[in-house]
Structures are given as structure tokens and as C-alpha cells.
PDB file of N, CA and C in Angstrom:
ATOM      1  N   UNK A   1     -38.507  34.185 -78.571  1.00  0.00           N
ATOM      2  CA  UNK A   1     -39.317  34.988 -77.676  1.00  0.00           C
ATOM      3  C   UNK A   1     -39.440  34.246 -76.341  1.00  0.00           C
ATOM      4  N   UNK A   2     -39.215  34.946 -75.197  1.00  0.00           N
ATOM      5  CA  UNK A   2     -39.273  34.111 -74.241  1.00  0.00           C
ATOM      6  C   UNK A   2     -40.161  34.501 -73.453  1.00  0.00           C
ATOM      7  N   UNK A   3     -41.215  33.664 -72.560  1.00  0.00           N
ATOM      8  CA  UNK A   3     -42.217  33.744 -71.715  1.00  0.00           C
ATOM      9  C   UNK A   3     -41.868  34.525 -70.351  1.00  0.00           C
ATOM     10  N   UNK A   4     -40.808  34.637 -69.782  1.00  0.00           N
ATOM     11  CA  UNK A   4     -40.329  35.449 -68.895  1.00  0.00           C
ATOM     12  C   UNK A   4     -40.062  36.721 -69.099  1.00  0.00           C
ATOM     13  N   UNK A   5     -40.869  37.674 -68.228  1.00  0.00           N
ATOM     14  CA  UNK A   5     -41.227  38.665 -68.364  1.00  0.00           C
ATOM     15  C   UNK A   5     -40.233  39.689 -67.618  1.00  0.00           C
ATOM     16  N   UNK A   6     -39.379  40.684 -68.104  1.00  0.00           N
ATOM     17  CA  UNK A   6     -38.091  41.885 -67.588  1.00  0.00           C
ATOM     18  C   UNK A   6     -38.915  42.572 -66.290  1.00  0.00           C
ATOM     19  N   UNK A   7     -38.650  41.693 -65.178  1.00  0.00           N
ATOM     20  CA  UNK A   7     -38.450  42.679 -64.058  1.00  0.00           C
ATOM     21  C   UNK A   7     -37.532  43.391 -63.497  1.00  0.00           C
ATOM     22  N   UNK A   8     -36.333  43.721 -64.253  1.00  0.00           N
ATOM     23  CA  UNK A   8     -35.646  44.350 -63.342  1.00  0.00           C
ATOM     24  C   UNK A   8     -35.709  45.674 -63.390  1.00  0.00           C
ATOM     25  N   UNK A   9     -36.442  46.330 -63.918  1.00  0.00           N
ATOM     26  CA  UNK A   9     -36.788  47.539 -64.042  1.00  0.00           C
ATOM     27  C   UNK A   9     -38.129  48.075 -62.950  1.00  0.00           C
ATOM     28  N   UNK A  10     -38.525  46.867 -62.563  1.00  0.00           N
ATOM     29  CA  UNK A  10     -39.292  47.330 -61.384  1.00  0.00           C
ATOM     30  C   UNK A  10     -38.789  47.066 -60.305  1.00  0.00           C
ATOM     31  N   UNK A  11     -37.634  46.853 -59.908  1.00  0.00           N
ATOM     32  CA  UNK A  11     -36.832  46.205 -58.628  1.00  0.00           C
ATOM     33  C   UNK A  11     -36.169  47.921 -58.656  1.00  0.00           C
ATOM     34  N   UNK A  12     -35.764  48.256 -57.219  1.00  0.00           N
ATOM     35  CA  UNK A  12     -35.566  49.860 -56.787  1.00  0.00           C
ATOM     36  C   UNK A  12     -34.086  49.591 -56.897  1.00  0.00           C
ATOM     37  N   UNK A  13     -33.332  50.815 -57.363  1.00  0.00           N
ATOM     38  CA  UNK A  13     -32.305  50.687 -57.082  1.00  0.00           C
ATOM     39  C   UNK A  13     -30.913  50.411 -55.553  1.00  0.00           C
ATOM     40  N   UNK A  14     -29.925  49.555 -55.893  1.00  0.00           N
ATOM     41  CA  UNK A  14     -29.297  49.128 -54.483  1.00  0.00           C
ATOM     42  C   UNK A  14     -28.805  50.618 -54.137  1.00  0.00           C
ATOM     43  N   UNK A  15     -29.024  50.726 -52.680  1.00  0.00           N
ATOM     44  CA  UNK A  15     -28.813  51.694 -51.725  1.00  0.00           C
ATOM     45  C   UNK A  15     -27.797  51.663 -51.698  1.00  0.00           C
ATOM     46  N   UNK A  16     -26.767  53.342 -51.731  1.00  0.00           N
ATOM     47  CA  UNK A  16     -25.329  52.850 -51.746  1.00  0.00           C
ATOM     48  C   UNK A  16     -24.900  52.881 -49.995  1.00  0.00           C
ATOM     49  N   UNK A  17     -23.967  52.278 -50.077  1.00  0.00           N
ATOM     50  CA  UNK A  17     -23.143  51.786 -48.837  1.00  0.00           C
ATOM     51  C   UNK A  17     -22.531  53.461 -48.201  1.00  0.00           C
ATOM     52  N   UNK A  18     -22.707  53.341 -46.855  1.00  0.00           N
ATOM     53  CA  UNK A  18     -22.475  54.615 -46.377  1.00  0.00           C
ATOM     54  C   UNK A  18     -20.888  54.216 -45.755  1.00  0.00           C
ATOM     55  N   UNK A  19     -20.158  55.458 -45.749  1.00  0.00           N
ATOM     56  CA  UNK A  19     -18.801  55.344 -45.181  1.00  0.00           C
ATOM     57  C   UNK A  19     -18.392  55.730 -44.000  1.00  0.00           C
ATOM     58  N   UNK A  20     -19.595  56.475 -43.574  1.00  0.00           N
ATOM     59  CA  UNK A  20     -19.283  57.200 -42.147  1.00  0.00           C
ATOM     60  C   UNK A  20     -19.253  56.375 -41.260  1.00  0.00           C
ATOM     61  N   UNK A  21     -19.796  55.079 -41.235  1.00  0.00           N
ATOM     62  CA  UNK A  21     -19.433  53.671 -40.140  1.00  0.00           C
ATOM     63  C   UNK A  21     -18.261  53.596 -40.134  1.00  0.00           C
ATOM     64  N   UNK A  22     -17.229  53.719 -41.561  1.00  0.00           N
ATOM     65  CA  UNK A  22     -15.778  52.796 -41.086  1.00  0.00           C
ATOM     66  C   UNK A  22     -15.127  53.645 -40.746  1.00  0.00           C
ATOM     67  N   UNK A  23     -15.495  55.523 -40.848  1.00  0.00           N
ATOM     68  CA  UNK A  23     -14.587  56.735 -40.209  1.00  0.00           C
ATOM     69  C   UNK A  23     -14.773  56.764 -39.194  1.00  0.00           C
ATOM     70  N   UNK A  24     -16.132  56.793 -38.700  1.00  0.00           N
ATOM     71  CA  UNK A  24     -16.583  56.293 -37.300  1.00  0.00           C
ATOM     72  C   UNK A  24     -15.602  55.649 -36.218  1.00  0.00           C
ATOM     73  N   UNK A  25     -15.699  54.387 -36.752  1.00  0.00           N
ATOM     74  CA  UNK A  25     -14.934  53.040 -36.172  1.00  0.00           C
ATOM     75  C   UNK A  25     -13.361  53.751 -36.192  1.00  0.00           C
ATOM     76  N   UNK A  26     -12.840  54.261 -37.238  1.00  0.00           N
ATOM     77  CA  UNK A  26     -11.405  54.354 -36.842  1.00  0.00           C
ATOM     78  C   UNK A  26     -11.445  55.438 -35.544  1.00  0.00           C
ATOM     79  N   UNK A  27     -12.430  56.784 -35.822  1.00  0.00           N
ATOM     80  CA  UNK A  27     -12.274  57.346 -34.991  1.00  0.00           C
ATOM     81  C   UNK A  27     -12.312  57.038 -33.494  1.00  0.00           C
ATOM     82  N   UNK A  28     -12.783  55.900 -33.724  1.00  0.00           N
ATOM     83  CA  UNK A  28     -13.021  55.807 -32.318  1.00  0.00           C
ATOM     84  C   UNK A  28     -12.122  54.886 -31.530  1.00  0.00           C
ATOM     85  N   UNK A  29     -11.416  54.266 -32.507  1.00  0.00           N
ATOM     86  CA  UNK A  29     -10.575  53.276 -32.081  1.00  0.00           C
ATOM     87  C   UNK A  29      -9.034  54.555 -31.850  1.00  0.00           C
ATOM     88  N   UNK A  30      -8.892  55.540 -32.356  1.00  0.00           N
ATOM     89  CA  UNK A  30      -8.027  56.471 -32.114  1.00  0.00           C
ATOM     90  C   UNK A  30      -8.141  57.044 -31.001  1.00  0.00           C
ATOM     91  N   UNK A  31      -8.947  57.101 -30.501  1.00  0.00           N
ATOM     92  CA  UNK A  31      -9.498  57.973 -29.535  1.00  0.00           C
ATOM     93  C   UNK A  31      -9.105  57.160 -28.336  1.00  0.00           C
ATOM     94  N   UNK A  32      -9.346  55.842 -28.936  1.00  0.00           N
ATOM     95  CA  UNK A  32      -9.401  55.209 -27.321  1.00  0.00           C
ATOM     96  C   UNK A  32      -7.373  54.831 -27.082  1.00  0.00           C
ATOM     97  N   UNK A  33      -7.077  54.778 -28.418  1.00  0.00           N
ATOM     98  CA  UNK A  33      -5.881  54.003 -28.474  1.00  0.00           C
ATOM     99  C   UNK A  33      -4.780  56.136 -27.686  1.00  0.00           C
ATOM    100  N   UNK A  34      -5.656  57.072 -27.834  1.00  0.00           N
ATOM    101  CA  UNK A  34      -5.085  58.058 -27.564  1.00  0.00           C
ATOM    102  C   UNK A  34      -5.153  57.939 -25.835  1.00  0.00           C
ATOM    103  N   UNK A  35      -6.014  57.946 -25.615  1.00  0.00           N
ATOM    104  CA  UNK A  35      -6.292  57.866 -23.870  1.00  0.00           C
ATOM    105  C   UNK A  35      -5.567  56.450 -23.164  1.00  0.00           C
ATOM    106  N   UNK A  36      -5.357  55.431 -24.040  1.00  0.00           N
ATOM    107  CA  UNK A  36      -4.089  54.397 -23.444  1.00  0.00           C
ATOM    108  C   UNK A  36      -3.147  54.851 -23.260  1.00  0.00           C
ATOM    109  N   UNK A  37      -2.460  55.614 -24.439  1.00  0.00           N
ATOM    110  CA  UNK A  37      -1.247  56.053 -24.968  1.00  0.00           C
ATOM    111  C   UNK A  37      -0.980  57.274 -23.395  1.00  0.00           C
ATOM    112  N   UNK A  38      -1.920  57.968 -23.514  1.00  0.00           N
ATOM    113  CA  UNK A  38      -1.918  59.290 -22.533  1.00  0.00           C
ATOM    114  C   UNK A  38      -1.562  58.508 -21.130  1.00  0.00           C
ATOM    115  N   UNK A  39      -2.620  57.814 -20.426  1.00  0.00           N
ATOM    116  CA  UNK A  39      -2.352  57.000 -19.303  1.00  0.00           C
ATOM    117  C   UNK A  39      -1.196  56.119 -19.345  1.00  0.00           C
ATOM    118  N   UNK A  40      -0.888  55.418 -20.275  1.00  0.00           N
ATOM    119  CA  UNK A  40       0.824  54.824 -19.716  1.00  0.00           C
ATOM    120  C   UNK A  40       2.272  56.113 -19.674  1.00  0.00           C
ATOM    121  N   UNK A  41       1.759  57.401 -20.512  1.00  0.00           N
ATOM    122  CA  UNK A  41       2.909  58.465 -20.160  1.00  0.00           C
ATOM    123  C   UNK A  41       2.635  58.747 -19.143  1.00  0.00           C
ATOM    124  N   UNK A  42       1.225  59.322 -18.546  1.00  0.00           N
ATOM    125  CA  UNK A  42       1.325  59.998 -17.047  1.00  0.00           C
ATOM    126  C   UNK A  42       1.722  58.801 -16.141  1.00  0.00           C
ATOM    127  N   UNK A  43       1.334  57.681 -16.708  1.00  0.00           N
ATOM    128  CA  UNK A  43       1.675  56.761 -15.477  1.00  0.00           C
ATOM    129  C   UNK A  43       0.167  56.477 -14.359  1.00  0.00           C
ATOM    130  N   UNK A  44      -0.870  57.119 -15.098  1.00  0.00           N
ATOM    131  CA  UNK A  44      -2.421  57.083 -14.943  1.00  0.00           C
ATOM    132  C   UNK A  44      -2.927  55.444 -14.832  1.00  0.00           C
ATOM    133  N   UNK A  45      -3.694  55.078 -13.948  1.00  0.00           N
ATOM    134  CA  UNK A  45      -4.550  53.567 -14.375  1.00  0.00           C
ATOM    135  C   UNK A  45      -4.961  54.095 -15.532  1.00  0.00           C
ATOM    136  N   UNK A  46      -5.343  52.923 -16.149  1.00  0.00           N
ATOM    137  CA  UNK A  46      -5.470  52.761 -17.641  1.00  0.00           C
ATOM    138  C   UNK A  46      -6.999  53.243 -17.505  1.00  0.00           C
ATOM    139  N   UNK A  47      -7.948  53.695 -18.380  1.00  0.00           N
ATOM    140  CA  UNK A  47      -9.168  53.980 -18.585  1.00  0.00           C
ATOM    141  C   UNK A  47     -10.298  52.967 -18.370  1.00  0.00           C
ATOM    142  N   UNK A  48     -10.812  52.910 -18.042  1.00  0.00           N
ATOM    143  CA  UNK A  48     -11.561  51.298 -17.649  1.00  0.00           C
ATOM    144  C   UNK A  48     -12.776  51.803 -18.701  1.00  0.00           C
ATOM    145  N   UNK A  49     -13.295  50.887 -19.643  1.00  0.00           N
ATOM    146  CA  UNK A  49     -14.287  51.268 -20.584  1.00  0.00           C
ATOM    147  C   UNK A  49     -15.932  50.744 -20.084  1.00  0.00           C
ATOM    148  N   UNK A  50     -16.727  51.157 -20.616  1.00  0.00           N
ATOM    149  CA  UNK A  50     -18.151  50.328 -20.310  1.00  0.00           C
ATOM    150  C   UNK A  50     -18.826  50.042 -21.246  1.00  0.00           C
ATOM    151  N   UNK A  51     -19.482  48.834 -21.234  1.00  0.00           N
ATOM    152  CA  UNK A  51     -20.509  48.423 -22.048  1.00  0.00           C
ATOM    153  C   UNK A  51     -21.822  48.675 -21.949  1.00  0.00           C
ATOM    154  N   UNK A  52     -22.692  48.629 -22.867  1.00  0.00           N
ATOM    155  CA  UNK A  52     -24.312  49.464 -22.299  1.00  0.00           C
ATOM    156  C   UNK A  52     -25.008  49.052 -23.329  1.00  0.00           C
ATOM    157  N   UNK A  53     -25.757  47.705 -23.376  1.00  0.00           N
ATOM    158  CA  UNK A  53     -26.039  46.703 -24.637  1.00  0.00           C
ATOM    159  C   UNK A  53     -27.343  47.124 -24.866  1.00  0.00           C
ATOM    160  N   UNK A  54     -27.696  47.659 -26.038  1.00  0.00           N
ATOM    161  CA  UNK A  54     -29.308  47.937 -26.614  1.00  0.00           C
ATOM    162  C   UNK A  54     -30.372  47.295 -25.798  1.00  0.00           C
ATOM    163  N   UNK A  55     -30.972  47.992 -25.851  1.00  0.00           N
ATOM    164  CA  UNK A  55     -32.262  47.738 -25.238  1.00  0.00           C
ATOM    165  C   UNK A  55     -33.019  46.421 -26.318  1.00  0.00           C
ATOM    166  N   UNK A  56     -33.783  45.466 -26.449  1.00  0.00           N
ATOM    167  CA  UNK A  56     -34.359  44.633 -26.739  1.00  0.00           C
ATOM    168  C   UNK A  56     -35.737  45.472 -27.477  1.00  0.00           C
ATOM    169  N   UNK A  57     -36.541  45.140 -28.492  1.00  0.00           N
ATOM    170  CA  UNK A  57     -37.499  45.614 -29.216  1.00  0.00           C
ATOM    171  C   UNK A  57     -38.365  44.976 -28.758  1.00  0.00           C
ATOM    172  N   UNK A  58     -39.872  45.779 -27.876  1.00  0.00           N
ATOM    173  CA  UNK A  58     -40.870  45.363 -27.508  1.00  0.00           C
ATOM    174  C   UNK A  58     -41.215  44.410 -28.472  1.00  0.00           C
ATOM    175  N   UNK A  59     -42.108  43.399 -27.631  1.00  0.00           N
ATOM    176  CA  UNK A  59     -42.516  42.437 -28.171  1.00  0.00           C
ATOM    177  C   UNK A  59     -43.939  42.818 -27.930  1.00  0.00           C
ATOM    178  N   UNK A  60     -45.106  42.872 -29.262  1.00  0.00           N
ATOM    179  CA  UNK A  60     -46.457  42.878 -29.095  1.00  0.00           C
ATOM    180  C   UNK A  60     -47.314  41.816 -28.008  1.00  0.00           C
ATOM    181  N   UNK A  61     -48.109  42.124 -26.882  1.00  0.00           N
ATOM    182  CA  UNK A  61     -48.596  41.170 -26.028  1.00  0.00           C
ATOM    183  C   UNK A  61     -49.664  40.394 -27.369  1.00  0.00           C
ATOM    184  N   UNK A  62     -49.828  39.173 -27.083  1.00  0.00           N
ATOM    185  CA  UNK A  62     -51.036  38.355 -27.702  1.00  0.00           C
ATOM    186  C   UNK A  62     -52.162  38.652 -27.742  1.00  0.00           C
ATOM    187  N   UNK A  63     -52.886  38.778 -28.678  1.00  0.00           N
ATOM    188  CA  UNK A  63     -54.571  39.082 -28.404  1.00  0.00           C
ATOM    189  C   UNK A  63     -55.006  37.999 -27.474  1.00  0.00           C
ATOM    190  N   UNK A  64     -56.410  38.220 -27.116  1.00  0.00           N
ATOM    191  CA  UNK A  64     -57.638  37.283 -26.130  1.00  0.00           C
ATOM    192  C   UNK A  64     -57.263  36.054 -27.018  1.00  0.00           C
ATOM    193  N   UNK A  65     -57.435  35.152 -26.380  1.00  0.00           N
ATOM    194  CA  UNK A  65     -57.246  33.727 -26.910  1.00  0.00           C
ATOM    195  C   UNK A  65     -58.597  33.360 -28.289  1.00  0.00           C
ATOM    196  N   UNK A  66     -58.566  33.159 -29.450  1.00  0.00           N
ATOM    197  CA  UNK A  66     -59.387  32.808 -30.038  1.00  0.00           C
ATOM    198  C   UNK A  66     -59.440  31.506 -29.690  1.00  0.00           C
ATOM    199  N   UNK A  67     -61.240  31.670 -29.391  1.00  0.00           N
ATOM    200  CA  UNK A  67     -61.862  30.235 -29.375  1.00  0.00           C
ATOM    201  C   UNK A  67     -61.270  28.889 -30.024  1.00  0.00           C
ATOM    202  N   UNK A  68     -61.347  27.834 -29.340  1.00  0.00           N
ATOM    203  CA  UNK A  68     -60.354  26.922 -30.178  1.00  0.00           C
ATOM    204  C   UNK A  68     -61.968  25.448 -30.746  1.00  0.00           C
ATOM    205  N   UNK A  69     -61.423  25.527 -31.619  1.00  0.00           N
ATOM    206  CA  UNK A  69     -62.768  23.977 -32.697  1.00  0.00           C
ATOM    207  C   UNK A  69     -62.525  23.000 -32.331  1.00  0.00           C
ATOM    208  N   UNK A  70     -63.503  22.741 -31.519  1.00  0.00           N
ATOM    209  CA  UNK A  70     -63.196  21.355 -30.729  1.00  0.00           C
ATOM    210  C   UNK A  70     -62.845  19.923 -31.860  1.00  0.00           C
ATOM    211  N   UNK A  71     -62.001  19.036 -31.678  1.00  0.00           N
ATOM    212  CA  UNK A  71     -61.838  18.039 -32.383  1.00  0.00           C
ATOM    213  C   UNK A  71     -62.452  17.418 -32.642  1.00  0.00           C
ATOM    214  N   UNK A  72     -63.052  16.776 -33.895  1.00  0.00           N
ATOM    215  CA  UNK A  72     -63.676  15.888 -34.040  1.00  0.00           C
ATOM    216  C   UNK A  72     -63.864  14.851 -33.188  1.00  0.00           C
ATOM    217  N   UNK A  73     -64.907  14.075 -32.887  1.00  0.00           N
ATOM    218  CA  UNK A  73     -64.142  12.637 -32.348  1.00  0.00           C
ATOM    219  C   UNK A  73     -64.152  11.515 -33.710  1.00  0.00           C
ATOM    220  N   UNK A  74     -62.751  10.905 -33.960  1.00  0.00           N
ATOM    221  CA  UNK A  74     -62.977   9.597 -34.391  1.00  0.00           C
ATOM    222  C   UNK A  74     -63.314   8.127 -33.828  1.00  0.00           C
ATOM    223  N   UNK A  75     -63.933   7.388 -34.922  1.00  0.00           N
ATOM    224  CA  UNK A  75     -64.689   6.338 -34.420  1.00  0.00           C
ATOM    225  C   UNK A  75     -63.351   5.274 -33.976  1.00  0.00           C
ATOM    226  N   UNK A  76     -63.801   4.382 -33.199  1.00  0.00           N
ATOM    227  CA  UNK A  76     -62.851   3.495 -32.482  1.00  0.00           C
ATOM    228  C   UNK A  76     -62.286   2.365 -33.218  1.00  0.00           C
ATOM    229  N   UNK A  77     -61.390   1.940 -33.465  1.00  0.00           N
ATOM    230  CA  UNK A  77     -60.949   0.985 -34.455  1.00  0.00           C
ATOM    231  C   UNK A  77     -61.537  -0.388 -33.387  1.00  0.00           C
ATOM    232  N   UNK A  78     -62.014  -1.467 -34.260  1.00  0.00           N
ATOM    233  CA  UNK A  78     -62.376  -2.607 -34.157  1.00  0.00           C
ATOM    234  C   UNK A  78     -61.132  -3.552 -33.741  1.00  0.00           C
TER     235      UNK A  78
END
């Protein structure tokens, strides 16, 4: 008999893995590899792409400063 008690029946089941990221990704890598392909037949400058990096997640401001407990004083060594 063992003292360790079966939790895995209270642990939720693993979330399955979604696929539409890696159809995604090809699609999009087709897409772009189509508009290269297009611009070196016409003889077009190539597509110039842009980047546009997430915005950053507010950061909560600090509450009012709680009062701080002044230090003891210790006694002076001899």
C-alpha cells in the first residue's frame, strides 16, 4: 500500500495541438514565394516586405509607496 495518493485524475486533460499554425505558415510562405516568382517574370522590383513587432503588455503602475519600518539600531561593538 503506498502513501502516495493518484492524482492524475485530477490533472485536466493535455490540450490538443492545433494545425492551422503550420497551414498558416506554409500558406504564407507560398504566397510570398508566389509574388517573388511573379516579380522576377515581369521583371518587377522585388516586393519589399514589412515588419510591425507586437505591441509590449502594459505594465501595472506601482501602488503609493508603503510606509517603510525603520531599522532597528544595533548596539556598537566594543
Amino acid at each position: 500500500m503506498s502513501t502516495v495518493r493518484d492524482v492524475t485524475a485530477l490533472v485536466p486533460p493535455q490540450a490538443r495541438t492545433r494545425r492551422a499554425t503550420r497551414r498558416r505558415r506554409l500558406r504564407v510562405l507560398r504566397r510570398g514565394w508566389s509574388l517573388i516568382l511573379v516579380a522576377w517574370l515581369t521583371q518587377a522590383p522585388l516586393p519589399r516586405g514589412r515588419f510591425v513587432p507586437a505591441l509590449w503588455p502594459a505594465v501595472a503602475e506601482p501602488e503609493a509607496e508603503t510606509p517603510t519600518v525603520p531599522a532597528r539600531e544595533l548596539p556598537q561593538a566594543a
